[in-house]
N, C-alpha and C. Protein backbone atom coordinates (compact mmCIF):
# COMPACT_ATOMS: atom_id res chain seq x y z
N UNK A 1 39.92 32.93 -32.04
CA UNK A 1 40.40 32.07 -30.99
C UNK A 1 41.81 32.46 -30.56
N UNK A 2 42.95 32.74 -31.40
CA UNK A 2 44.04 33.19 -30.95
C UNK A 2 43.73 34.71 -30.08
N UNK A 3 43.03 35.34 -30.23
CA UNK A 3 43.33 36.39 -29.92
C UNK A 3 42.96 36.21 -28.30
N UNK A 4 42.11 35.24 -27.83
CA UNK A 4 41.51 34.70 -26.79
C UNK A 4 42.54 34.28 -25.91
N UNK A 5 43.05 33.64 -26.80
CA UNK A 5 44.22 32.72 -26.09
C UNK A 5 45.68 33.99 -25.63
N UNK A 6 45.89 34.43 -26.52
CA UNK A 6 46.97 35.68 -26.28
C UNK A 6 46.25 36.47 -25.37
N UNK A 7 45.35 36.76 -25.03
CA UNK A 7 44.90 38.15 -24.14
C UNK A 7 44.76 37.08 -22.99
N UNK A 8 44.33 35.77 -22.99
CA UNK A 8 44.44 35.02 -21.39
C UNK A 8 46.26 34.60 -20.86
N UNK A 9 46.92 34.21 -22.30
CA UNK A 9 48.32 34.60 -21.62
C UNK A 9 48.88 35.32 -21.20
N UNK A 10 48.17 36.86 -21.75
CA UNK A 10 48.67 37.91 -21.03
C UNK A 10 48.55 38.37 -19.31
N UNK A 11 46.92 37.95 -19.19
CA UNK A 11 46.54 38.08 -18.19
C UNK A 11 47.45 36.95 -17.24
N UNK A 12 47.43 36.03 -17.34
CA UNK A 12 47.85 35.11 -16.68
C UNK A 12 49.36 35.76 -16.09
N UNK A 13 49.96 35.89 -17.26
CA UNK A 13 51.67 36.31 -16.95
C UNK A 13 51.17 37.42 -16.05
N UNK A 14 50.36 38.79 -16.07
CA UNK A 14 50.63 39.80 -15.07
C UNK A 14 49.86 39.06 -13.52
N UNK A 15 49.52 38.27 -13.74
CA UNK A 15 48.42 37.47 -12.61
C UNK A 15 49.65 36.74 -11.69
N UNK A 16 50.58 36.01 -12.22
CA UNK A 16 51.41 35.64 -11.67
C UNK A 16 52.21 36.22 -11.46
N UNK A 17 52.95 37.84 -11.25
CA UNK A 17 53.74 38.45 -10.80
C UNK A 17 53.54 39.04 -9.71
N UNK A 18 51.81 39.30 -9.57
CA UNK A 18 51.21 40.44 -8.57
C UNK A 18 51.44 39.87 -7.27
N UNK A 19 51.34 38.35 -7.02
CA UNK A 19 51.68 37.79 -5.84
C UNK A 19 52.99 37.76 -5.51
N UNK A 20 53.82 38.07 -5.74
CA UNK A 20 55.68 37.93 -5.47
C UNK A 20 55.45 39.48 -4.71
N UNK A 21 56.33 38.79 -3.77
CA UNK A 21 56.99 40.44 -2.61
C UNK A 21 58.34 40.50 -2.95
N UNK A 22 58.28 41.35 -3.22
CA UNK A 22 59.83 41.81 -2.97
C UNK A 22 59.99 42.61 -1.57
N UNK A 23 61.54 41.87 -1.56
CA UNK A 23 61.93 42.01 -0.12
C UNK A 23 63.28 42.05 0.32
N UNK A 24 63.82 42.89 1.39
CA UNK A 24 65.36 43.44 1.60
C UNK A 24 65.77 42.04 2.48
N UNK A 25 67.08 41.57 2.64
CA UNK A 25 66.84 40.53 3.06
C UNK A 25 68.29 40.56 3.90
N UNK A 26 68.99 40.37 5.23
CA UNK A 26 70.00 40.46 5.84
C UNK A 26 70.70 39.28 5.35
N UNK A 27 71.96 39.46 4.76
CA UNK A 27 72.69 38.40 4.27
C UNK A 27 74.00 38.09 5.13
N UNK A 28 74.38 36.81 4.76
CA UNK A 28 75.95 36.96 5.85
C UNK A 28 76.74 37.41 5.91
N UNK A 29 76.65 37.95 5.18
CA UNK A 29 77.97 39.29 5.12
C UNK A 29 77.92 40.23 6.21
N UNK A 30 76.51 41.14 5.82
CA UNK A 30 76.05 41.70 6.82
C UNK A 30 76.01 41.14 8.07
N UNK A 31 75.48 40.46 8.45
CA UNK A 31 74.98 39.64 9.45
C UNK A 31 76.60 39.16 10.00
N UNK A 32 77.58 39.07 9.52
CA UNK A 32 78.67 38.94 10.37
C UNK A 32 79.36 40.19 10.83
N UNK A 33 79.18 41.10 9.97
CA UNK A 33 79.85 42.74 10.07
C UNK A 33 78.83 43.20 11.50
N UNK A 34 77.59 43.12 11.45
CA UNK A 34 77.09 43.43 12.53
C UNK A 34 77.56 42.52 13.74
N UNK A 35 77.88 41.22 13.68
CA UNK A 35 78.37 40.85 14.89
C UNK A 35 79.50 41.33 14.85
N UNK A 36 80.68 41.73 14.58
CA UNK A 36 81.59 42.15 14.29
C UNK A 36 81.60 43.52 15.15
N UNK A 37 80.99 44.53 14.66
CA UNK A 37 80.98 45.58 15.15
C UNK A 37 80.16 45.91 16.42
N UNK A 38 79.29 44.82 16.79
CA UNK A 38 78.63 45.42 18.37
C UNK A 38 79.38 44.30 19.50
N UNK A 39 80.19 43.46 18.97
CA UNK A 39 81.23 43.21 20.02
C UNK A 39 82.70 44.31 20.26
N UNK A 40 82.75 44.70 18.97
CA UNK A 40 83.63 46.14 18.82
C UNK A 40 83.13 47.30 20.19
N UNK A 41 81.95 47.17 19.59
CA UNK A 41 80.95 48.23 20.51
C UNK A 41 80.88 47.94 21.91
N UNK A 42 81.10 46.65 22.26
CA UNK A 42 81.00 46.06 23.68
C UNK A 42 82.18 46.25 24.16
N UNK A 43 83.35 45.77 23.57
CA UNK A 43 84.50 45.89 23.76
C UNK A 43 85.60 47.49 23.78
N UNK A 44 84.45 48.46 23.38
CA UNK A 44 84.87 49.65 23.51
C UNK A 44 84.53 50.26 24.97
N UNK A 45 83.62 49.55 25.72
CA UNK A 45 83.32 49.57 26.88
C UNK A 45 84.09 48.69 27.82
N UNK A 46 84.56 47.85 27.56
CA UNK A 46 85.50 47.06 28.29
C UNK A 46 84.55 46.00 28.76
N UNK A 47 83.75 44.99 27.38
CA UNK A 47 83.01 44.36 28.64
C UNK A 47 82.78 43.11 26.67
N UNK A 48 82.29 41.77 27.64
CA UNK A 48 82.22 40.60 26.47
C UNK A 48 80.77 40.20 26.66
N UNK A 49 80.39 39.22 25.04
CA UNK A 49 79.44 38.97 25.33
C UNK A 49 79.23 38.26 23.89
N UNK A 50 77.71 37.89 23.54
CA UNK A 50 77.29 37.02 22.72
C UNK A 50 76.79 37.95 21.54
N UNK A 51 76.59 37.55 20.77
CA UNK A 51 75.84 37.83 19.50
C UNK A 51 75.60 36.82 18.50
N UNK A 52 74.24 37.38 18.42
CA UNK A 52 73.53 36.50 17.68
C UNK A 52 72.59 37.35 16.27
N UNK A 53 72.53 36.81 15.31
CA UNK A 53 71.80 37.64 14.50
C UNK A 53 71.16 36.63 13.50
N UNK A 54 69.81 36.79 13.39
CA UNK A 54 68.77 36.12 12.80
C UNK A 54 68.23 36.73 11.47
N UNK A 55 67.86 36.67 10.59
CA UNK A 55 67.40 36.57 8.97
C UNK A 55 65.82 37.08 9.34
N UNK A 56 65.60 37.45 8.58
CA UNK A 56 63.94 38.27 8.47
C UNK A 56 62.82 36.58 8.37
N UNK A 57 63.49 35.80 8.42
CA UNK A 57 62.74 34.62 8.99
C UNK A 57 63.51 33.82 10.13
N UNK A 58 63.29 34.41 10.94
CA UNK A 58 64.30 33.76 12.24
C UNK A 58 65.79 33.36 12.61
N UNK A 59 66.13 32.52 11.38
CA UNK A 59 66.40 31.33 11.24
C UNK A 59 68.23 32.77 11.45
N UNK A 60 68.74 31.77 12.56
CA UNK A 60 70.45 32.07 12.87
C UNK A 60 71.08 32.00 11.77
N UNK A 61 72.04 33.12 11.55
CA UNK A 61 73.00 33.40 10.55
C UNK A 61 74.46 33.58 10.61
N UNK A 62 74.31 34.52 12.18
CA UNK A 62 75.69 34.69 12.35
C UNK A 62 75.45 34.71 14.12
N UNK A 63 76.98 34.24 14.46
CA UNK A 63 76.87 33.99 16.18
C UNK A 63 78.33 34.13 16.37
N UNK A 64 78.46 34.77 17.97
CA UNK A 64 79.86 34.98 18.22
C UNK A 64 80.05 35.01 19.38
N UNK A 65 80.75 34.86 20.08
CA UNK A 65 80.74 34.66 21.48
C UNK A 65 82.32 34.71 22.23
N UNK A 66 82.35 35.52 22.70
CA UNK A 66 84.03 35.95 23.74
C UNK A 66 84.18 35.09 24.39
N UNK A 67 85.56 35.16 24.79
CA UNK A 67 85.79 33.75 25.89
C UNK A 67 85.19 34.82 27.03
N UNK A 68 84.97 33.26 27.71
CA UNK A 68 84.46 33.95 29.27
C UNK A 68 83.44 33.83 29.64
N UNK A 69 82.21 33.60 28.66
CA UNK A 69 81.32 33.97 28.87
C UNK A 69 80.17 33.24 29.35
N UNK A 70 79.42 33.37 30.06
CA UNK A 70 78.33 31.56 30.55
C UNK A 70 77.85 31.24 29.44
N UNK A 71 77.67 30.02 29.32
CA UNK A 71 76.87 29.20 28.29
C UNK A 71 75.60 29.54 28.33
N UNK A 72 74.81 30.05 29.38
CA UNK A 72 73.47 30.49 29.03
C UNK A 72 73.39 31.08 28.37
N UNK A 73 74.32 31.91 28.19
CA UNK A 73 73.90 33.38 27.13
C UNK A 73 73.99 33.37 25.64
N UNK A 74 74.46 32.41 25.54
CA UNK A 74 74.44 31.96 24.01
C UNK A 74 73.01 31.73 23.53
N UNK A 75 72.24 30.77 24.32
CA UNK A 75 70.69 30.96 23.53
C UNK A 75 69.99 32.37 24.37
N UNK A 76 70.23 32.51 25.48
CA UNK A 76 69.56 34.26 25.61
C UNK A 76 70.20 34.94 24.31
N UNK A 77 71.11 35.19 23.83
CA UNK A 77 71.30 36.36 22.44
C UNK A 77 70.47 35.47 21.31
N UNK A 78 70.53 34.49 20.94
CA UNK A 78 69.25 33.87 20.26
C UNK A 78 67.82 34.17 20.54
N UNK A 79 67.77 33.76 21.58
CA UNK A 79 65.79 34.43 21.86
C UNK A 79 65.71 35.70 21.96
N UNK A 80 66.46 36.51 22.26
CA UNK A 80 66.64 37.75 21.75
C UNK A 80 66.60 38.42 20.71
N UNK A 81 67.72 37.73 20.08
CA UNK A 81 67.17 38.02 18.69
C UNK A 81 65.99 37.77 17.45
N UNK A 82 65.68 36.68 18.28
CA UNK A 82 63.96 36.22 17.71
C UNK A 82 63.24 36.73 18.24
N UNK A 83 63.33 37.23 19.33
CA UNK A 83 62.00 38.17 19.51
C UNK A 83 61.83 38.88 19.41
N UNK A 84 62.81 40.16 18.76
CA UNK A 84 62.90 41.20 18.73
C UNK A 84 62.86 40.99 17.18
N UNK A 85 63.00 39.85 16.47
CA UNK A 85 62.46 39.73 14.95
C UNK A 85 61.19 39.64 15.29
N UNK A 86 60.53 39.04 16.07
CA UNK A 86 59.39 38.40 15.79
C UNK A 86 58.06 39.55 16.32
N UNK A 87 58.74 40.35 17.16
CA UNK A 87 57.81 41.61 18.03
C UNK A 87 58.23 42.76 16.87
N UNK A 88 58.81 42.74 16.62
CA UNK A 88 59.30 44.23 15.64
C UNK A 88 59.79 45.43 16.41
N UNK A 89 60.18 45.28 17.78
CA UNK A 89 60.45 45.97 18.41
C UNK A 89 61.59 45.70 19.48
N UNK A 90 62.20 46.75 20.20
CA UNK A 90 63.45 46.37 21.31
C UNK A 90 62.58 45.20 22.22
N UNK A 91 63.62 44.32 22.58
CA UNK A 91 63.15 43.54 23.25
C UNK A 91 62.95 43.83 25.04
N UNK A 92 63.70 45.26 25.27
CA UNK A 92 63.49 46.24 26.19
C UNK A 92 61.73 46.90 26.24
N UNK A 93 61.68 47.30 25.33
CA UNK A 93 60.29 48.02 25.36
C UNK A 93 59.29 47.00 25.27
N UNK A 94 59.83 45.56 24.82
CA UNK A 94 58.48 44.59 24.60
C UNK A 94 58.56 44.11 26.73
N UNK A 95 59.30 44.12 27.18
CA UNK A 95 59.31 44.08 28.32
C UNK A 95 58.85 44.91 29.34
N UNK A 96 58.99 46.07 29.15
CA UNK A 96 58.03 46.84 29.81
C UNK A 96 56.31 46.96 29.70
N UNK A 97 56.34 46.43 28.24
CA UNK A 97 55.10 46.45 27.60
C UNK A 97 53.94 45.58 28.51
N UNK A 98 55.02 44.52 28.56
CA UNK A 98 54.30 43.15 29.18
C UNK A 98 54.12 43.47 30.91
N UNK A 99 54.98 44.57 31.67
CA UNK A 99 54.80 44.69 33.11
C UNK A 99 53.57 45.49 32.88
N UNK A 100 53.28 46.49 32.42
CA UNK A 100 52.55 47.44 32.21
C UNK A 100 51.59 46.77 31.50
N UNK A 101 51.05 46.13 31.12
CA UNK A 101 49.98 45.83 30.28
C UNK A 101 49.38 44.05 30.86
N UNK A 102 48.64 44.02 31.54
CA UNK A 102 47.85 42.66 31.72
C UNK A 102 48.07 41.22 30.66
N UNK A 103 47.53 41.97 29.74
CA UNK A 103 47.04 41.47 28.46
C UNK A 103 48.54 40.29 27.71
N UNK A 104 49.17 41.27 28.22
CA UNK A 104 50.72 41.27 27.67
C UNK A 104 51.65 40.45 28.54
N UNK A 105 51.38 40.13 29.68
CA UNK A 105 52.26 39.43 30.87
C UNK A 105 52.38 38.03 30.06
N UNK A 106 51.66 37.41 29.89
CA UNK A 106 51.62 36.09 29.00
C UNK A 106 52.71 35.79 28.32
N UNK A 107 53.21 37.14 27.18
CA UNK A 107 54.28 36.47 26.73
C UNK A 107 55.73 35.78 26.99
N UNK A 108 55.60 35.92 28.51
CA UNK A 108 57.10 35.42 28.96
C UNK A 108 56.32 34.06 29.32
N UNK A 109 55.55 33.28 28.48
CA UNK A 109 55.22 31.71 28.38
C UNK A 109 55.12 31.28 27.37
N UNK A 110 55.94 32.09 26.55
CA UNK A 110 55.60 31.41 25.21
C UNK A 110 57.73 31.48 24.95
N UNK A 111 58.31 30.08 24.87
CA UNK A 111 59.49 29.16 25.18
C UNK A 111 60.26 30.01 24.13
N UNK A 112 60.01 30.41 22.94
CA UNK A 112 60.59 31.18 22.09
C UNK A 112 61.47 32.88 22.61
N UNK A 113 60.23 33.13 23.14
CA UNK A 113 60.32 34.51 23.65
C UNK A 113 61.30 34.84 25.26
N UNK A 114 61.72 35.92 24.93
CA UNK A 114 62.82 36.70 25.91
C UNK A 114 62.12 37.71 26.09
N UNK A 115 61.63 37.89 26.96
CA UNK A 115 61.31 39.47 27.72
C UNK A 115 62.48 40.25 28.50
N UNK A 116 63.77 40.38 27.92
CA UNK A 116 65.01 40.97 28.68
C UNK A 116 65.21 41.77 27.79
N UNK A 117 66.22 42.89 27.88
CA UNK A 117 66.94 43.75 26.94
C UNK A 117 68.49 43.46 26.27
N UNK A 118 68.37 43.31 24.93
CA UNK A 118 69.09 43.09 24.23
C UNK A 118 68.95 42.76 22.90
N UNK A 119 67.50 42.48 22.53
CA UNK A 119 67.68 42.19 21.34
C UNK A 119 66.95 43.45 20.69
N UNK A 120 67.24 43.80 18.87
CA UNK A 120 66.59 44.92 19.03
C UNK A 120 66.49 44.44 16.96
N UNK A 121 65.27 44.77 16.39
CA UNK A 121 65.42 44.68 14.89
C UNK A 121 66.15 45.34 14.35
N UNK A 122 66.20 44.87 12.93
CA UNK A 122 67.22 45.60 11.87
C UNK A 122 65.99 45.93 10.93
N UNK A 123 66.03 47.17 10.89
CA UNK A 123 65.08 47.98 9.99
C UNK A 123 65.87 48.46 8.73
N UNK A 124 65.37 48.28 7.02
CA UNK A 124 65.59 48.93 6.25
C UNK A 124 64.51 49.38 5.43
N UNK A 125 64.74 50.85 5.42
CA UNK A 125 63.03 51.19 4.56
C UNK A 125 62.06 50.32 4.97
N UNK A 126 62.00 50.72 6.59
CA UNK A 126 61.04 50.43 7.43
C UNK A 126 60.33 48.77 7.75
N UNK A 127 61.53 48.01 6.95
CA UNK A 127 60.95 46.69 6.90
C UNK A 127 61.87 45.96 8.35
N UNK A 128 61.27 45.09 9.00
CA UNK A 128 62.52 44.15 9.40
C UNK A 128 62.73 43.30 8.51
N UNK A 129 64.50 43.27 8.71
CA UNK A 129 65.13 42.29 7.47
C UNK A 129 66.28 41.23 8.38
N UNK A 130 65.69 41.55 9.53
CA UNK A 130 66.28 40.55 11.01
C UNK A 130 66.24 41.19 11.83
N UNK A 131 67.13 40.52 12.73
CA UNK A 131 67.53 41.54 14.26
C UNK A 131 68.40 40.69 15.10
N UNK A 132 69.10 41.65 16.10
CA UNK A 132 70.49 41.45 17.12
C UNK A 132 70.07 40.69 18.04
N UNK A 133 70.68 39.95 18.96
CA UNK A 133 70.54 39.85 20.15
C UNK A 133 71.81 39.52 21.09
N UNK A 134 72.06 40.49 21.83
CA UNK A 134 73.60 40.41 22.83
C UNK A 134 73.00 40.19 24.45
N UNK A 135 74.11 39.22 24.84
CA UNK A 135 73.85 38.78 25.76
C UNK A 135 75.46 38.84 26.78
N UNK A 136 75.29 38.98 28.12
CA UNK A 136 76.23 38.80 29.08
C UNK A 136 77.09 40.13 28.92
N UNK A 137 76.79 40.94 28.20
CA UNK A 137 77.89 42.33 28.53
C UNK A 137 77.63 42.78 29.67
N UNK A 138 76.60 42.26 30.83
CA UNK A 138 76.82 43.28 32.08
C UNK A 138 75.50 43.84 32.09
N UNK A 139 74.27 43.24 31.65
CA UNK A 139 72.83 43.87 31.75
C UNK A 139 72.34 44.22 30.39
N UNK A 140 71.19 44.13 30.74
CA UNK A 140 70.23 44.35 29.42
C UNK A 140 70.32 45.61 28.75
N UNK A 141 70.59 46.80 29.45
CA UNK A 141 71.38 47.68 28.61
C UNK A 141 71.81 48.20 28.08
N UNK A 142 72.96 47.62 28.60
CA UNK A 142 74.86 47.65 27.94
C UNK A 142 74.44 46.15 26.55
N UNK A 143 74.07 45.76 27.22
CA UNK A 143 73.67 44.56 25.66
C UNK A 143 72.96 45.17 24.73
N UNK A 144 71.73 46.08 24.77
CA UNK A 144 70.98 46.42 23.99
C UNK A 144 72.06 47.90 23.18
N UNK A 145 72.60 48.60 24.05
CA UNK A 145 73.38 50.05 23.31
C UNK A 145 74.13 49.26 22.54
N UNK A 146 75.18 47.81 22.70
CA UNK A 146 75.99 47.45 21.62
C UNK A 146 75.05 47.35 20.14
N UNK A 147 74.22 46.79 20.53
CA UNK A 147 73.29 46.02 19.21
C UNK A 147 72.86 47.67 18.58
N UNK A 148 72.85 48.34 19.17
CA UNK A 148 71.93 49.42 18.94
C UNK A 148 73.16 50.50 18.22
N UNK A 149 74.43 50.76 18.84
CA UNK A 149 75.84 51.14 17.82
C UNK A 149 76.10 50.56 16.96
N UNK A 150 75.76 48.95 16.72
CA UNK A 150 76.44 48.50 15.22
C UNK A 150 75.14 49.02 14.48
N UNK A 151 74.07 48.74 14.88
CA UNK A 151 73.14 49.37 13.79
C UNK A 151 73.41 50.19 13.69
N UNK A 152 73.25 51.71 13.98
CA UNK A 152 73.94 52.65 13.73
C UNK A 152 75.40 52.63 12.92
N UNK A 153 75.53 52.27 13.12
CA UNK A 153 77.35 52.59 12.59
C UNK A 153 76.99 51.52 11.01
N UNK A 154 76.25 50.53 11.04
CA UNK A 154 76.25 50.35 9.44
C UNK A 154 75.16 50.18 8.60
N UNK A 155 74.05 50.46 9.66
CA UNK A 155 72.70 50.08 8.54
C UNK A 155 72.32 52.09 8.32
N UNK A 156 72.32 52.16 7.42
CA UNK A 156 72.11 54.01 6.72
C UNK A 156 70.57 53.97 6.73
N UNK A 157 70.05 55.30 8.08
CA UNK A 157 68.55 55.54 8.13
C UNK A 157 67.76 55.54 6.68
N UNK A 158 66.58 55.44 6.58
CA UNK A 158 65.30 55.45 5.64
C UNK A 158 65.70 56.96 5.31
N UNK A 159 65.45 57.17 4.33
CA UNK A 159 65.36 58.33 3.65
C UNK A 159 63.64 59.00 3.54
């Protein structure tokens, strides 16, 4: 009987590990350094704007915003940045996707979603672990190259 019992605790313990993901996860640190640096990036162009950066589950982490700037654009760099978490892709290319594709026009009705350019994921070892969204630098863009230099400049490609 013990030995029954020890070989089902065993099982059990590896039974309950197999379901856990491990997972890279954008923290605030990060998540402020990147706003940090693609208003740097905006501002190396001579131009202001919003940032917003969302957690590999949506949810806002870090936000920044220049004087000057319209109040709309504060939730455009938010839906931006959720959709470009939530598509896995530039929120540029999910926009073209949707002119070009029938199927695809729909998503500019769903209240969450931004079909503009600016928001774009944060990939590490190929995962999203969030993503940007800049708003009011002067076009979809010039919003999307900022988001797209701070990544660059601090998230280090997949090996």
């Amino acid at each position: 009987m013990t030995l029954f019992i020890g070989s089902l605790a065993a099982g059990v313990a590896q039974a309950s590990t197999t379901g856990i993901a491990e997972r890279k996860d954008l923290t605030l640190a990060l998540g402020n350094q990147l706003v940090e640096a693609t208003l740097s990036a905006c501002h190396a162009q001579d131009r202001k704007a919003v940032v917003a950066v969302v957690d590999r589950s949506g949810h806002l982490i870090a936000l920044q915003r220049d004087d000057e700037i319209g109040p709309h654009n504060t939730l455009a760099a938010q839906r931006k940045a959720f959709t470009a978490l939530s598509t896995k892709i530039a929120t540029s290319e999910l926009a073209t996707r949707a002119q070009g594709d029938p199927s695809s026009a729909n998503l500019n009705t769903i209240d969450e979603l931004l079909l503009l350019g600016g928001g774009v994921p944060v990939l590490v070892d190929g995962q999203v672990i969030g993503a940007l969204g800049v708003a009011g630098a002067g076009g979809s863009s010039i919003d999307e190259g900022c988001a797209h230099s701070a990544i660059k400049q601090l998230i280090q490609p997949s090996k």
